[in-house]
C-alpha atoms as a PDB file:
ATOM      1  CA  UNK A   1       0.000   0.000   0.000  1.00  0.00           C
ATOM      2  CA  UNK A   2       1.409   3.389  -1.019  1.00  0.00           C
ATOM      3  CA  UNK A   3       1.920   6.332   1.731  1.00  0.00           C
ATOM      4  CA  UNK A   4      -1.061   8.408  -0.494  1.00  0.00           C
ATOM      5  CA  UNK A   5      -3.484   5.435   0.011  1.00  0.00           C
ATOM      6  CA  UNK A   6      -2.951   4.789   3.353  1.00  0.00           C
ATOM      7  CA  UNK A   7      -3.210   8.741   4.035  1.00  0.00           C
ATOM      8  CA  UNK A   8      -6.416   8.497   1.768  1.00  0.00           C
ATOM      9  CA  UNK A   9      -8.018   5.501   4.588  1.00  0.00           C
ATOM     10  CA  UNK A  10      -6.981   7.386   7.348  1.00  0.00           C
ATOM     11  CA  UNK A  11      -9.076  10.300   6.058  1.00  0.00           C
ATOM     12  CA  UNK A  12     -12.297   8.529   5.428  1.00  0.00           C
ATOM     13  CA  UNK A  13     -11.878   6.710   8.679  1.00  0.00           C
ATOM     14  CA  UNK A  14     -12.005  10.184  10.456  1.00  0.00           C
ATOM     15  CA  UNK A  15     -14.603  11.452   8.578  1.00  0.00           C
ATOM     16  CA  UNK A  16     -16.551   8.244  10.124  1.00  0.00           C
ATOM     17  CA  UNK A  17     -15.953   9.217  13.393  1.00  0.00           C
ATOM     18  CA  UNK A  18     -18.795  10.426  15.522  1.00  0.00           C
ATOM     19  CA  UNK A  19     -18.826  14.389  16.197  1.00  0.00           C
ATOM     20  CA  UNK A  20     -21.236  14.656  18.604  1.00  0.00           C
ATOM     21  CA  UNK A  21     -20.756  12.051  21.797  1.00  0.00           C
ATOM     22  CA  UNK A  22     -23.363   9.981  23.095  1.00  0.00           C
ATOM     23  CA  UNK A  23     -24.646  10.655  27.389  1.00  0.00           C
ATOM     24  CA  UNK A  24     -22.597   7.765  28.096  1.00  0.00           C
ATOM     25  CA  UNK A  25     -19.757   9.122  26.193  1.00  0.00           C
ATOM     26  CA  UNK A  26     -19.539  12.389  27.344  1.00  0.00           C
ATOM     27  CA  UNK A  27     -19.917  11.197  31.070  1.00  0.00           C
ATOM     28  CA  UNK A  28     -16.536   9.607  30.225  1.00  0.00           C
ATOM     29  CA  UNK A  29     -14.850  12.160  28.626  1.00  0.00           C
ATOM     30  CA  UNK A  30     -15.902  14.778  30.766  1.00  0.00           C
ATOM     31  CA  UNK A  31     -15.136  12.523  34.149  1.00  0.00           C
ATOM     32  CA  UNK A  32     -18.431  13.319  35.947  1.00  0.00           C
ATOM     33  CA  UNK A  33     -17.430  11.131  38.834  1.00  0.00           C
ATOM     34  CA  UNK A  34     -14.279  12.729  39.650  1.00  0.00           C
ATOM     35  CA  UNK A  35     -16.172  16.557  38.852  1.00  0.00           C
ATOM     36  CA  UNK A  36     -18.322  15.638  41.196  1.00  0.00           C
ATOM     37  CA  UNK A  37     -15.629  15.420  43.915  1.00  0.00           C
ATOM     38  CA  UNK A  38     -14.004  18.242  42.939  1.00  0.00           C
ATOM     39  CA  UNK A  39     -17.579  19.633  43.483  1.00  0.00           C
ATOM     40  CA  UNK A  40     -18.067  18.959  46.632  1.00  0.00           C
ATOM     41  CA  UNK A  41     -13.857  19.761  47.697  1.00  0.00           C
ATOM     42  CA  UNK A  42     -14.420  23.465  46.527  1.00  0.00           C
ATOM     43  CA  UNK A  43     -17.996  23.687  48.280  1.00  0.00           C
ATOM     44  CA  UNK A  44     -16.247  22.747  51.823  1.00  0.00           C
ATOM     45  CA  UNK A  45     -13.666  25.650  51.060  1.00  0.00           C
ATOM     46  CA  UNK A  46     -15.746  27.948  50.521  1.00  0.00           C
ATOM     47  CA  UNK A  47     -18.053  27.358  53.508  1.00  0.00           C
ATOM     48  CA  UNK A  48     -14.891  27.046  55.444  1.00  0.00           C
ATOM     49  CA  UNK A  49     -13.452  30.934  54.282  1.00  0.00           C
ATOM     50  CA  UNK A  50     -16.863  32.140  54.243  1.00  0.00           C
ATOM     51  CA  UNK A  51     -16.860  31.284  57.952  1.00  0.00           C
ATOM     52  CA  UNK A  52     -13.793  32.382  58.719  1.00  0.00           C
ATOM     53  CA  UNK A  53     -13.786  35.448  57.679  1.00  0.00           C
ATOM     54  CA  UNK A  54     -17.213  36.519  57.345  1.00  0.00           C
ATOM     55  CA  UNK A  55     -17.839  35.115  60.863  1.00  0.00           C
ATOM     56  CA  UNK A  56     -20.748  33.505  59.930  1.00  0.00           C
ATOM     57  CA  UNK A  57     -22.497  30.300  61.367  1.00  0.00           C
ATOM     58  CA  UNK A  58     -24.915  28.002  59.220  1.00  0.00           C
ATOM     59  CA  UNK A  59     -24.901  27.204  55.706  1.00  0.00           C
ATOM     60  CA  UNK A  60     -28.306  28.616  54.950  1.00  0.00           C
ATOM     61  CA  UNK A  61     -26.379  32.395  56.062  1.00  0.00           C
ATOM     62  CA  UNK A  62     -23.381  31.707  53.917  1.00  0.00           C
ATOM     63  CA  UNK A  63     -26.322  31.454  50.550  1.00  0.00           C
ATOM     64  CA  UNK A  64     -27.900  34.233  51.649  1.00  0.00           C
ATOM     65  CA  UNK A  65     -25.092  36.397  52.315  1.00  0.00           C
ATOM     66  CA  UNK A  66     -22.936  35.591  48.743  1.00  0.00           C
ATOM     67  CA  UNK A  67     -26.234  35.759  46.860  1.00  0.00           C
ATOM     68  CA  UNK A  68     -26.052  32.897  44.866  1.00  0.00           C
ATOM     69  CA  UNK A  69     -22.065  32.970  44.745  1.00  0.00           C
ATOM     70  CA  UNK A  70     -22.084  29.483  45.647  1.00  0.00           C
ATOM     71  CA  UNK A  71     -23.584  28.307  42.882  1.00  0.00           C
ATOM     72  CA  UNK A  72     -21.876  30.155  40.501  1.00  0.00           C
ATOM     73  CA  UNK A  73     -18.396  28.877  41.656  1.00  0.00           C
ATOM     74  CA  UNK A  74     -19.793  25.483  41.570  1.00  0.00           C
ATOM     75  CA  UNK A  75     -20.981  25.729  38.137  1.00  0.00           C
ATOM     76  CA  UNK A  76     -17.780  27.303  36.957  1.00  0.00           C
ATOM     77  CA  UNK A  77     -15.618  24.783  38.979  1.00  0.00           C
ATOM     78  CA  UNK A  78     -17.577  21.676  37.504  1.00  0.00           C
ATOM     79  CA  UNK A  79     -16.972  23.164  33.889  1.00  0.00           C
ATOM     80  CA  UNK A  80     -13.467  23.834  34.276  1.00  0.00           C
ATOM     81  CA  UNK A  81     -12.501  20.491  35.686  1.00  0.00           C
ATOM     82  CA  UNK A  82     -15.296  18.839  33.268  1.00  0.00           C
ATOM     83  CA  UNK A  83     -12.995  20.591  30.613  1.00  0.00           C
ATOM     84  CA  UNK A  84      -9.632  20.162  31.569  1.00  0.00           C
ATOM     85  CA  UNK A  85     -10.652  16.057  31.541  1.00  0.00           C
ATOM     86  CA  UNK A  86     -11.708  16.258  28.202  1.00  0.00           C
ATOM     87  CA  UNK A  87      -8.530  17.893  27.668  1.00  0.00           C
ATOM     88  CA  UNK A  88      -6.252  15.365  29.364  1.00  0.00           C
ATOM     89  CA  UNK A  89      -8.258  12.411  27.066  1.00  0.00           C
ATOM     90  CA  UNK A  90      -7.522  14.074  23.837  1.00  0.00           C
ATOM     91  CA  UNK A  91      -3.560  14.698  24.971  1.00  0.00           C
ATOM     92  CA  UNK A  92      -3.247  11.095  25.847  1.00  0.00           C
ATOM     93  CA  UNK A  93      -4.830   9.349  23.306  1.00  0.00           C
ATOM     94  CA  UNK A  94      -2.509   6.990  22.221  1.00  0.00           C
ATOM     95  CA  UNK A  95      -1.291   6.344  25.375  1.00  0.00           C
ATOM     96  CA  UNK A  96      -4.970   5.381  26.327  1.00  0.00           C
ATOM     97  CA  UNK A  97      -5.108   2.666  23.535  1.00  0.00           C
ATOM     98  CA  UNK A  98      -2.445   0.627  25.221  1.00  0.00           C
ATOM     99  CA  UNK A  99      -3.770   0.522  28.401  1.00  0.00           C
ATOM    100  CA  UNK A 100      -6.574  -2.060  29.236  1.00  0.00           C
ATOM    101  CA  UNK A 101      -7.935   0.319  31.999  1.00  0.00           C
ATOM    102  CA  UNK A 102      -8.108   3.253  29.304  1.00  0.00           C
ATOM    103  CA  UNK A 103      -8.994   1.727  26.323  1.00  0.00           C
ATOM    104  CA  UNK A 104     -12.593   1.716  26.148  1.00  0.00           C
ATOM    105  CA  UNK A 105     -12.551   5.573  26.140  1.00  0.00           C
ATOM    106  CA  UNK A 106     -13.880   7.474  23.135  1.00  0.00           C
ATOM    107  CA  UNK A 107     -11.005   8.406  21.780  1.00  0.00           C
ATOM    108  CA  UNK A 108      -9.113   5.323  21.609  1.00  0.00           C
ATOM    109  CA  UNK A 109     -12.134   3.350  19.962  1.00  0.00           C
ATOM    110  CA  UNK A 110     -12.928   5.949  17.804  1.00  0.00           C
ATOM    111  CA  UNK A 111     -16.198   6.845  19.058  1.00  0.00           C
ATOM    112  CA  UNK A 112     -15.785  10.397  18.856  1.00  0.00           C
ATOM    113  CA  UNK A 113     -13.603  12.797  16.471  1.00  0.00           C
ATOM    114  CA  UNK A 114     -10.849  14.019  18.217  1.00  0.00           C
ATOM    115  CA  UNK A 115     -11.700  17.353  16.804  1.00  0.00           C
ATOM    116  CA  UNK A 116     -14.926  17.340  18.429  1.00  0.00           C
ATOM    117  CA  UNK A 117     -12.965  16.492  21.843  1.00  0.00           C
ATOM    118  CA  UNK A 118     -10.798  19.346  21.279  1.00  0.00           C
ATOM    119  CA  UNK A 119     -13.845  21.783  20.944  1.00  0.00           C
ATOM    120  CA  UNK A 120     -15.754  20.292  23.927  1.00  0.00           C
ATOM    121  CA  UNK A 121     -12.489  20.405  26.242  1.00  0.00           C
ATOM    122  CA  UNK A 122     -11.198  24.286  24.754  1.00  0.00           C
ATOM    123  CA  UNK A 123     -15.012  25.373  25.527  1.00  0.00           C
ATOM    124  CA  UNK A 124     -15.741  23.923  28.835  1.00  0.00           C
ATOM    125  CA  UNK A 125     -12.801  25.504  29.668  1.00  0.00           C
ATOM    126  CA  UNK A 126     -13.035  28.767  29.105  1.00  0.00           C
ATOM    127  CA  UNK A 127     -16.748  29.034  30.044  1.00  0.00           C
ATOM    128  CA  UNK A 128     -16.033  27.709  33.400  1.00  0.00           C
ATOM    129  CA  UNK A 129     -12.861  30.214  33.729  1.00  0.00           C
ATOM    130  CA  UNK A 130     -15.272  33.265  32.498  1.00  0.00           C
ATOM    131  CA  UNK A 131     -17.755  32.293  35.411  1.00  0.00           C
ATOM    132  CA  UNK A 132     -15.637  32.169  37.749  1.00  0.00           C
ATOM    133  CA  UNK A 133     -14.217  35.699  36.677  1.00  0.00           C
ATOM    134  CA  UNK A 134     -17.819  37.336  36.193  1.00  0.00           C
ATOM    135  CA  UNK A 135     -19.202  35.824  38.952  1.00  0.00           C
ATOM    136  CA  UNK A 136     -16.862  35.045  41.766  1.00  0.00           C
ATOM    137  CA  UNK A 137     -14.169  37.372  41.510  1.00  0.00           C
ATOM    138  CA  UNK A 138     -10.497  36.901  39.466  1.00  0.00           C
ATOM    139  CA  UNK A 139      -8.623  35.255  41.982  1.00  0.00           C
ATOM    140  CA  UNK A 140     -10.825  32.199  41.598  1.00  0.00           C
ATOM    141  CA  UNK A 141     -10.499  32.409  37.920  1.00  0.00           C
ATOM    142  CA  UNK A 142      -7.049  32.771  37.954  1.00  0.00           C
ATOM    143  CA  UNK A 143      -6.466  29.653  40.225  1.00  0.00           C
ATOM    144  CA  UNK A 144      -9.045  27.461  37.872  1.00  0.00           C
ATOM    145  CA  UNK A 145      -6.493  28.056  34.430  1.00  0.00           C
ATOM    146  CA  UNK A 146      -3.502  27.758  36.789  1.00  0.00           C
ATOM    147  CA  UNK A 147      -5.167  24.471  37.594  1.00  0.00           C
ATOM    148  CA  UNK A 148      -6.133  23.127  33.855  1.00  0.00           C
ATOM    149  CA  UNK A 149      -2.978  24.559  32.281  1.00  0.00           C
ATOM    150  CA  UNK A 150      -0.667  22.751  34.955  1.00  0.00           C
ATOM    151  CA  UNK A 151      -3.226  19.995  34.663  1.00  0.00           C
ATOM    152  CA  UNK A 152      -3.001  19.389  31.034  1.00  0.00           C
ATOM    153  CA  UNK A 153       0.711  21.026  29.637  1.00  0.00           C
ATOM    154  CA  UNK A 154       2.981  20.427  32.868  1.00  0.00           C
ATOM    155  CA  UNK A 155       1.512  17.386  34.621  1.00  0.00           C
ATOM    156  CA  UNK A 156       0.199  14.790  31.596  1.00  0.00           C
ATOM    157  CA  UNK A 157       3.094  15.175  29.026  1.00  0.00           C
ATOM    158  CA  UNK A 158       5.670  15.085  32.525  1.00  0.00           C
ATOM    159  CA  UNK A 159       3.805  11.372  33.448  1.00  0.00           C
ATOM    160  CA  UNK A 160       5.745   9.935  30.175  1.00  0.00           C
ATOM    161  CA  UNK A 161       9.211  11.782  32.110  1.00  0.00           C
ATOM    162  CA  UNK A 162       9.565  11.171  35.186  1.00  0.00           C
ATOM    163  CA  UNK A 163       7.588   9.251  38.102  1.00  0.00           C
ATOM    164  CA  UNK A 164       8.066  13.218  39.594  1.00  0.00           C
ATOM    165  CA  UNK A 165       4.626  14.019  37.963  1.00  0.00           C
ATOM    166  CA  UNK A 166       2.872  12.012  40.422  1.00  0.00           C
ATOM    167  CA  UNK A 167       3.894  15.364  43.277  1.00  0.00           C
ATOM    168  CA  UNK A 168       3.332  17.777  40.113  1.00  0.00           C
ATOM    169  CA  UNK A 169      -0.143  16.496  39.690  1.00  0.00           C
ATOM    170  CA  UNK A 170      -1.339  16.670  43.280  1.00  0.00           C
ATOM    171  CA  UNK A 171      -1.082  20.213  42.847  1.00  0.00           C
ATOM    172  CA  UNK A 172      -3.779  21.010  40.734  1.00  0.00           C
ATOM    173  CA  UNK A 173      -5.350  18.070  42.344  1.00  0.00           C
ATOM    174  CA  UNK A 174      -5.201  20.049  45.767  1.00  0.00           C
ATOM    175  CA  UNK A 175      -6.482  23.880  44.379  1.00  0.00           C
ATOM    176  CA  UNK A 176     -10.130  23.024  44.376  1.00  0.00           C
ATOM    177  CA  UNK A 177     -11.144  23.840  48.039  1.00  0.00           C
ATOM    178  CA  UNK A 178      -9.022  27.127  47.319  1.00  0.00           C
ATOM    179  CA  UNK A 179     -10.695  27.808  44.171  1.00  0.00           C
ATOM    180  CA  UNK A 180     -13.811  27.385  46.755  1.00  0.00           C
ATOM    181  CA  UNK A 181     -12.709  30.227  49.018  1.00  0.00           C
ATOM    182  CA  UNK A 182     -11.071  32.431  47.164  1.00  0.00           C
ATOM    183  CA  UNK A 183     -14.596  32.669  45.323  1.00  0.00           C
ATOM    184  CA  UNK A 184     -16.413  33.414  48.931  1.00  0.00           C
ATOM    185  CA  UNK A 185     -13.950  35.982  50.190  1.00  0.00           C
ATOM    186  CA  UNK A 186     -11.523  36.594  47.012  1.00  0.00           C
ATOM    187  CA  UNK A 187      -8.683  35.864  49.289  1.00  0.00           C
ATOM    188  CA  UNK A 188      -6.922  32.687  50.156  1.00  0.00           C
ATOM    189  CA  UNK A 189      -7.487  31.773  54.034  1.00  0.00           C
ATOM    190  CA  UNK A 190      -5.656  29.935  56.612  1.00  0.00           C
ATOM    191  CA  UNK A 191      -8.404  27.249  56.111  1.00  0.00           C
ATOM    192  CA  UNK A 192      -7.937  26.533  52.548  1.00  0.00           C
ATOM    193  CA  UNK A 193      -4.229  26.202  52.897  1.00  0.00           C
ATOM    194  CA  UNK A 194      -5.146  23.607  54.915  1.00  0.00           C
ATOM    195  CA  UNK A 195      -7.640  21.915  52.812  1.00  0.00           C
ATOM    196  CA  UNK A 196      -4.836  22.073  50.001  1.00  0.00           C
ATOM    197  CA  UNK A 197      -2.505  20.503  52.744  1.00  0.00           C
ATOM    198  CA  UNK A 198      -4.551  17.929  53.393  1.00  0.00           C
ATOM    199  CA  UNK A 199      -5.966  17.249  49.227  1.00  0.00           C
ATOM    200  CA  UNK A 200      -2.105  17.390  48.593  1.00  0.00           C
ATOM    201  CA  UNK A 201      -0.451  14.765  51.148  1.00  0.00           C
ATOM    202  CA  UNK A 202      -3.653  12.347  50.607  1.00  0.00           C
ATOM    203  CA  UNK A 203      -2.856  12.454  47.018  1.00  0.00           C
ATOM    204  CA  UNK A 204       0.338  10.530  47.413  1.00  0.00           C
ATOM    205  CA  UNK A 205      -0.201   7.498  49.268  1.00  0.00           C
ATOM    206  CA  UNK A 206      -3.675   7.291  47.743  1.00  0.00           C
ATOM    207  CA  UNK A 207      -2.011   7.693  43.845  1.00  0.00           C
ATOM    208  CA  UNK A 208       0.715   4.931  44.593  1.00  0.00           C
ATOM    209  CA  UNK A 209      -1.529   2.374  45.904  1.00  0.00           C
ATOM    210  CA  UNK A 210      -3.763   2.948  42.329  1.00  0.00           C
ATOM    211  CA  UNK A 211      -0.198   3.110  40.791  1.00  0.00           C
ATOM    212  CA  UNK A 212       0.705  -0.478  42.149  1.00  0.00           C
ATOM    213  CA  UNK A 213      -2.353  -2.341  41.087  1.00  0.00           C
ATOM    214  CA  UNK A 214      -2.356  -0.892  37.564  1.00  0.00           C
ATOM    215  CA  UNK A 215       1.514  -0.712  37.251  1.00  0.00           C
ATOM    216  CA  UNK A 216       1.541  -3.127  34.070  1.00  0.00           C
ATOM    217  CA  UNK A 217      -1.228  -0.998  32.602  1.00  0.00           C
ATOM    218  CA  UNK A 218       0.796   2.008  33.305  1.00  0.00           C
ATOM    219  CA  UNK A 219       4.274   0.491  31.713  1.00  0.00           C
ATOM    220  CA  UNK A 220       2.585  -0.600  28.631  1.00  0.00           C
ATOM    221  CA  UNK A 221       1.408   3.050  27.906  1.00  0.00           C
ATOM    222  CA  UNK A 222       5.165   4.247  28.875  1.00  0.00           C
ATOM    223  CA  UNK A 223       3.792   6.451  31.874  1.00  0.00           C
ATOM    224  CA  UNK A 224       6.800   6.678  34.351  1.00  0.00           C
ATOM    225  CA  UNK A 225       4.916   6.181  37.778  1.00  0.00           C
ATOM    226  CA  UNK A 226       6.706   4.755  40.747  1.00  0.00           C
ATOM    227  CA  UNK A 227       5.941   1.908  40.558  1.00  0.00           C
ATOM    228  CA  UNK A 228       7.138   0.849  36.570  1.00  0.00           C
ATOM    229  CA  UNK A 229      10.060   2.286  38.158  1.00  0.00           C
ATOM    230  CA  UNK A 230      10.542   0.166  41.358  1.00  0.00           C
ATOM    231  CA  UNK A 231       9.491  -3.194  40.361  1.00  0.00           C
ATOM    232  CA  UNK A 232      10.247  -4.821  43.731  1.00  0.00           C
ATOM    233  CA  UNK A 233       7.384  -1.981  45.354  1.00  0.00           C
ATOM    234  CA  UNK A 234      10.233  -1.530  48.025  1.00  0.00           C
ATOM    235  CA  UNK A 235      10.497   2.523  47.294  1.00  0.00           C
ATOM    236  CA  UNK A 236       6.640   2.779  46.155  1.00  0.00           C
ATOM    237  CA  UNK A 237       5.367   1.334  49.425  1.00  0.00           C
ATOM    238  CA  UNK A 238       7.814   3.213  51.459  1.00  0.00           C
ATOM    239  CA  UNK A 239       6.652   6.309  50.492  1.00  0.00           C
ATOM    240  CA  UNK A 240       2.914   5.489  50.577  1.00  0.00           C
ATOM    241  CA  UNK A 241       3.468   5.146  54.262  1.00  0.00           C
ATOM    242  CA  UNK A 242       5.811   7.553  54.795  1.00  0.00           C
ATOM    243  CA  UNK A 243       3.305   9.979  52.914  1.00  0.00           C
ATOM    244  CA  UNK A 244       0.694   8.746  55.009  1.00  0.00           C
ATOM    245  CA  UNK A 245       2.191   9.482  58.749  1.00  0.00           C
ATOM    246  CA  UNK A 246       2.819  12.731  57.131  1.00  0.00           C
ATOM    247  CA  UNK A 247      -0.986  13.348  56.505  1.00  0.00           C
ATOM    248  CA  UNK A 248      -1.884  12.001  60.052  1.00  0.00           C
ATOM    249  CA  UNK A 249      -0.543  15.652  61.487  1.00  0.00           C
ATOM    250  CA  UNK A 250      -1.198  17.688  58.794  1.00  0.00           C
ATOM    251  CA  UNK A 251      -4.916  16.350  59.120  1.00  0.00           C
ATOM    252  CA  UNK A 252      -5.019  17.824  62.728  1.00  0.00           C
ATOM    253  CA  UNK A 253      -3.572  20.681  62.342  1.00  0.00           C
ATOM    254  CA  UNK A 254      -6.945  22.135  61.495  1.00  0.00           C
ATOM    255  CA  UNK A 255      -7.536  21.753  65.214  1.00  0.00           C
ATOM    256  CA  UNK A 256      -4.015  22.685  66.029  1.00  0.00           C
ATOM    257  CA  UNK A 257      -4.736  26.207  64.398  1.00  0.00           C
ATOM    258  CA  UNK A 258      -8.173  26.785  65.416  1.00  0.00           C
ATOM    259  CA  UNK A 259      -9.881  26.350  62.715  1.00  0.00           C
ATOM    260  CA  UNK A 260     -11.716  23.273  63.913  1.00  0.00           C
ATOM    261  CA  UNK A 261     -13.079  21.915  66.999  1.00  0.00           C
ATOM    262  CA  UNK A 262     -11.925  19.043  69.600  1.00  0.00           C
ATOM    263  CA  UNK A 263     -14.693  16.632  67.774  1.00  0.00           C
ATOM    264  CA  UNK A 264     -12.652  17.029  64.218  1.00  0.00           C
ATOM    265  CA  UNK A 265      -9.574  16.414  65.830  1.00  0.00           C
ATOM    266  CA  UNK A 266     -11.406  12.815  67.316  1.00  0.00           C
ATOM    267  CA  UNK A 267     -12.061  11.620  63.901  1.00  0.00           C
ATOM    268  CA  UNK A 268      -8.906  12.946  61.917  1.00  0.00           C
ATOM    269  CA  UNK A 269      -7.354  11.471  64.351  1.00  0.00           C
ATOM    270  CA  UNK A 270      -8.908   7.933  63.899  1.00  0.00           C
ATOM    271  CA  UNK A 271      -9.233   8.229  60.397  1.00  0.00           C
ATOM    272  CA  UNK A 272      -5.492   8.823  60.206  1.00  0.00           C
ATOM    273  CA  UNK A 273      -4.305   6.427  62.193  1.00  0.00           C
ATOM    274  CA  UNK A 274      -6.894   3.825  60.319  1.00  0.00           C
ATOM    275  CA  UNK A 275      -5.399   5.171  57.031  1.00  0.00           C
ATOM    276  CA  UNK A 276      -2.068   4.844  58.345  1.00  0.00           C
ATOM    277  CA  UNK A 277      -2.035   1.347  59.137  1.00  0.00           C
ATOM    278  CA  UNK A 278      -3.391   0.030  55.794  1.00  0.00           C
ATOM    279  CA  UNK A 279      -0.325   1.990  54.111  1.00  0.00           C
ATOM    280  CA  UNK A 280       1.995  -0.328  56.624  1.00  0.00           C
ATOM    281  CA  UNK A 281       0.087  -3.532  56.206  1.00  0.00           C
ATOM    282  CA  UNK A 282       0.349  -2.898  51.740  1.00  0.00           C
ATOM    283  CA  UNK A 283       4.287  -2.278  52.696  1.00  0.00           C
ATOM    284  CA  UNK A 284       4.809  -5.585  54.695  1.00  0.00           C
ATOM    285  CA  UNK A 285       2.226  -7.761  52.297  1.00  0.00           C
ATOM    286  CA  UNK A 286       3.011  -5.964  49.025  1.00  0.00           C
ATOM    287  CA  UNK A 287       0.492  -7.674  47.472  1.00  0.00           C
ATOM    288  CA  UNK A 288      -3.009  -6.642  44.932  1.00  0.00           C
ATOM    289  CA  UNK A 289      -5.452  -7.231  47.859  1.00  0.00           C
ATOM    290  CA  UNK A 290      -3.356  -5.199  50.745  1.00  0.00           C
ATOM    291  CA  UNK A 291      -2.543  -2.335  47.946  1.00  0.00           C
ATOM    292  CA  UNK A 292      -6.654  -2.483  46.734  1.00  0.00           C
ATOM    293  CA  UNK A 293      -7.590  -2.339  51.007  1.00  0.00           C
ATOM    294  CA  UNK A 294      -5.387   0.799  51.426  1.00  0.00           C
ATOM    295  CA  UNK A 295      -6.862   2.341  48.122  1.00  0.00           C
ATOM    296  CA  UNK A 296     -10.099   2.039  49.200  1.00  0.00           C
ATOM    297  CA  UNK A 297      -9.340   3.247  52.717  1.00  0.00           C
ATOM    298  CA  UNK A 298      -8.342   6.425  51.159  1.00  0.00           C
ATOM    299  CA  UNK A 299     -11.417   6.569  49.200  1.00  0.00           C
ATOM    300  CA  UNK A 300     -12.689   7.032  52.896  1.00  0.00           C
ATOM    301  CA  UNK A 301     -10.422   9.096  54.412  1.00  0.00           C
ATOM    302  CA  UNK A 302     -10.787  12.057  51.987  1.00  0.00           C
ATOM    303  CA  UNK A 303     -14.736  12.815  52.617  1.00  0.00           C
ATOM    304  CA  UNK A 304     -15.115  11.398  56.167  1.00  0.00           C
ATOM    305  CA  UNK A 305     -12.129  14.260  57.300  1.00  0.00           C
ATOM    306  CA  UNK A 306     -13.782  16.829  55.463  1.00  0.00           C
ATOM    307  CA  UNK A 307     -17.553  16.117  56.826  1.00  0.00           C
ATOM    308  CA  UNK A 308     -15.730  16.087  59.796  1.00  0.00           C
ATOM    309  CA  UNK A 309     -14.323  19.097  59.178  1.00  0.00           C
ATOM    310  CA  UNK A 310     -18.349  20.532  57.569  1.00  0.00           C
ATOM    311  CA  UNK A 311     -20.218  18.883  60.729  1.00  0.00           C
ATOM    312  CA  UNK A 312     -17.385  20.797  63.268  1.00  0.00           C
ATOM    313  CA  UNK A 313     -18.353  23.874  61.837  1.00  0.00           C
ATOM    314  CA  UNK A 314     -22.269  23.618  62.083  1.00  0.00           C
ATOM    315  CA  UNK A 315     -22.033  22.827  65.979  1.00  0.00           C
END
């Protein structure tokens, strides 16, 4: 076959290639699941600045005195992260087809024209980034395209580097509760440094436990995680532990700072320790099942500190 004919396939193959996605789709692409988090991470910072500083003390004062601010930042939030996935999909593409986790995504089976991902991701984007500025004040804005441009041009082109991205990454990973309250009081507070704190350090341990179970997933697509890199899990399980006893504090500090209450300090204190423990028994086991029990023990760490952290503020 000539280079012209196989250039001439390639082109009617494109042109075959759905435009518009389907709900299912676009769910996908647009990581509804993981917006939804990010959701509910930036609606906890806000409520936590708005309290701070505004010296307020239920949640039905905090609507009424931003006058529908809340919503706003959540809408532009959800569209800005709901971009920036999109985004990330059409930037790894290739890399998606040759991972078994990844490769039922649009892209990689063709189910949608990469042009059309393009659009989606570039407008989602920028409406959610225009919200936040018109609605919530530029400080949020600016922190919500710090977050998709390190999300999309430092972080996902670095995870083919280095196994370094993994820390890169848990910094836009950590600016939604920040995002939250620099939309309620167009500052950022002592409180959302310490949400970031918190989003940041749980990112580690929690990452390298996902990184372990999916490490010959992650070597096929050439992604340099920790894991692909330590084959014996000797340095990846180290660290999840060591990253986190470093949480355990950094989870109390809250507390420490006076920011929270004795009864947050109770259950960061438990779920630490809790958290903690899995991390040692994956280390000494380093096996699927230990690494898959600390995952999901993360996966219950992260909201059960911060409705802690909600509930503490409401007594």
């Amino acid at each position: 076959m000539t280079q012209a004919s196989a250039n001439a396939i390639s082109v009617m193959k494109a042109s075959d290639m759905p435009l518009i996605p389907s709900r299912a789709d676009f769910m996908i692409l647009a990581k509804v699941r993981i917006t939804m988090m990010v959701m509910i991470t930036a609606s906890i910072g806000f409520f936590m600045a708005s309290r701070e500083v505004l010296e307020i003390s239920s949640l039905s004062s905090v609507w009424e005195l931003q006058h529908g601010i809340l919503l706003w930042m959540l809408l532009g939030v959800a569209l800005s992260c709901m971009g920036a996935s999109a985004l990330n999909q059409v930037i790894e593409k290739h890399t998606d087809a040759l991972m078994p986790r990844t490769a039922q995504r649009p892209l990689p089976t063709e189910r949608l024209h990469p042009v059309s991902a393009w659009v989606i991701g570039i407008v989602l984007a920028t409406m959610g980034v225009v919200v936040l500025w018109l609605q919530c004040g530029w400080l949020s804005a600016v922190l919500s395209a710090g977050t998709i441009i390190s999300y999309c041009l430092v972080y996902t082109p670095m995870k083919r580097v280095n196994s370094i991205s993994t820390i890169i990454g848990a910094i836009p990973g950590a600016l939604p509760p920040v995002m939250g309250a620099a939309a309620a009081t167009l500052q950022v507070t002592p409180s959302a440094m310490l949400l970031f704190a918190i989003m940041f350090m749980w990112q580690l341990p929690h990452f390298l436990a996902i990184a372990w179970l999916y490490r010959d997933d992650y070597a096929r697509g050439g992604i340099q995680v920790l894991p692909v890199e330590d084959p014996t899990g000797k340095s990846t399980f180290r660290q999840a532990m060591l990253g986190a006893a470093v949480l355990l504090p950094i989870g109390l500090s809250p507390t420490i700072v006076g920011v929270a209450g004795t009864g947050y300090f109770v259950c960061a204190l438990v779920l630490g320790v809790l958290y903690l423990l899995t991390t040692i028994r994956m280390a000494i086991r380093r096996n699927r099942q230990s690494a898959r029990f600390s995952f999901f023990s993360s996966l219950v760490y992260l909201p059960a500190v911060f409705i802690a952290m909600l509930l503490d503020q409401m007594v």
